[in-house]
Protein backbone atom coordinates (compact mmCIF):
# COMPACT_ATOMS: atom_id res chain seq x y z
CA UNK A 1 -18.53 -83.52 86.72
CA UNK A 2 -20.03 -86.38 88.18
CA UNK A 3 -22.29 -84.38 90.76
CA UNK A 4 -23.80 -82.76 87.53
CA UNK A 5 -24.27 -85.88 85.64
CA UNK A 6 -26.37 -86.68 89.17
CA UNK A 7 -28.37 -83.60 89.06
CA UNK A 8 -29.41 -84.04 85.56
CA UNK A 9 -30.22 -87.11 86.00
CA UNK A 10 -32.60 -86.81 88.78
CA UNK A 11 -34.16 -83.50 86.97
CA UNK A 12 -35.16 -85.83 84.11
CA UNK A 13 -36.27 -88.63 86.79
CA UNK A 14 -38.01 -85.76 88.43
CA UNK A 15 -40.17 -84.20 85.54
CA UNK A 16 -41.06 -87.16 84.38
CA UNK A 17 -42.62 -88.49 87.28
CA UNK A 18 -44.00 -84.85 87.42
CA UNK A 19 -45.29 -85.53 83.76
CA UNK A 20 -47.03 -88.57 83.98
CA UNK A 21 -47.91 -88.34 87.65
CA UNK A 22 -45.75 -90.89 89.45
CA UNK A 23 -43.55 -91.35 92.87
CA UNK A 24 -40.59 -90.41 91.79
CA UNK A 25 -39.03 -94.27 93.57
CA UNK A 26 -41.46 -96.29 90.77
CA UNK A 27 -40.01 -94.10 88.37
CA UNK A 28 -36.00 -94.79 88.97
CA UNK A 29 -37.30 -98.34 89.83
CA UNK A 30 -36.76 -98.85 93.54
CA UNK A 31 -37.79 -100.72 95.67
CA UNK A 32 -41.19 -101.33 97.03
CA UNK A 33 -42.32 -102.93 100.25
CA UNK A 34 -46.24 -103.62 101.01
CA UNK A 35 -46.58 -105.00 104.88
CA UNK A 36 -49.75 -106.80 105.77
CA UNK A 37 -49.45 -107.32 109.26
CA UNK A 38 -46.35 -109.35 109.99
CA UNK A 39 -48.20 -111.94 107.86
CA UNK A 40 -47.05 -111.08 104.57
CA UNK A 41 -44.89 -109.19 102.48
CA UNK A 42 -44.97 -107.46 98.93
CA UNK A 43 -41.99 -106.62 97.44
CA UNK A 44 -41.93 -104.88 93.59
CA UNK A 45 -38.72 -104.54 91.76
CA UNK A 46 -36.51 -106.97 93.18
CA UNK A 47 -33.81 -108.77 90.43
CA UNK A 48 -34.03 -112.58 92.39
CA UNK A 49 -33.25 -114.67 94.98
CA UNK A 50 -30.00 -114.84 96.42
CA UNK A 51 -31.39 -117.45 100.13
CA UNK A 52 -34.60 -119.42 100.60
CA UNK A 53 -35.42 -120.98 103.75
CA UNK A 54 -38.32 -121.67 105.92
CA UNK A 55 -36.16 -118.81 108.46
CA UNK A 56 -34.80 -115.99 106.15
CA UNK A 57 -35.18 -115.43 102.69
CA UNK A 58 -32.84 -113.33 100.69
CA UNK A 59 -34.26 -111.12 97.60
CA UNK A 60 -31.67 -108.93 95.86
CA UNK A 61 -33.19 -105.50 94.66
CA UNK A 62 -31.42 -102.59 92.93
CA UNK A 63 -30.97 -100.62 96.29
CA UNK A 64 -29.57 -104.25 97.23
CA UNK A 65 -30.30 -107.32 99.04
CA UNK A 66 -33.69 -107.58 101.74
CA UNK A 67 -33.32 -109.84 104.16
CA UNK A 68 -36.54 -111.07 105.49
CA UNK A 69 -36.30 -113.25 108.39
CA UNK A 70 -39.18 -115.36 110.32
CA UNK A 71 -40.61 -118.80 110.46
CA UNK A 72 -42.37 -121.08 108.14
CA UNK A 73 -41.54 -118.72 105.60
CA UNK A 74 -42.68 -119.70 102.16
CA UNK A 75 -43.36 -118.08 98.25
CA UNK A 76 -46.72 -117.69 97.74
CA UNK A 77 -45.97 -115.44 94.28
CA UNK A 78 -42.69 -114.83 92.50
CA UNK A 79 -43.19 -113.19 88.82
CA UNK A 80 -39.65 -111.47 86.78
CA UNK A 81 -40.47 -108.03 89.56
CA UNK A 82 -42.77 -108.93 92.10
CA UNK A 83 -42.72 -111.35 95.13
CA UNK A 84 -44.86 -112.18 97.92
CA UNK A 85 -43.61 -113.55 100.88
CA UNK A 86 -46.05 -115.47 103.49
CA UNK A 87 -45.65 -116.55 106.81
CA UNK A 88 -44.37 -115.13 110.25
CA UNK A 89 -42.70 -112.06 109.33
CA UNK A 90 -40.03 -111.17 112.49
CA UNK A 91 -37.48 -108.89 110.72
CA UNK A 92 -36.71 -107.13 107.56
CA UNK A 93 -33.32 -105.71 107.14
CA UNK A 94 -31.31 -104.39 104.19
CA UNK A 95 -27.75 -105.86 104.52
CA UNK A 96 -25.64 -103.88 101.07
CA UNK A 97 -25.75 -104.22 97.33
CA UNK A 98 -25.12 -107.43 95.78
């Protein structure tokens, strides 16, 4: 029962991303990381912040929380979904669901 409740559920996530032309992951809302360098990172769909230090900076997402860990880490844009992270980018590392 529940594997069919999965499968119909990602047939509908899957035709309409196939409708409307979209990844699949922006349609079911996951996650999205954008690297530049190790100077910066984008990160869409996250649901807040759980840590924020100048070292590691804990966002919670729906595919759960992203540790990012560095130095002289620091906000540079935080809107309800998106974040951008500056600074010296060491490590990224998904430790569970929140």
């Amino acid at each position: 029962m529940e594997r069919n409740r999965r499968d119909r559920e990602g047939g509908v996530l899957a035709a309409a991303a196939e409708l409307f032309d979209l990844p699949a992951d922006i349609v079911a809302g996951l996650p999205r990381l954008e690297m530049v360098g190790s100077r910066q990172l984008y990160l869409e769909h996250h649901t807040g912040l759980l840590a924020y230090t100048e070292e590691q900076i804990d966002a919670n997402t729906t595919a759960g929380v992203l540790r990012v860990r560095g130095e002289r880490l620091t906000l540079l844009a935080m809107t309800a979904g998106e974040l951008r992270i500056g600074g010296k980018i060491d490590s990224l590392e998904w430790v569970g669901p929140c």
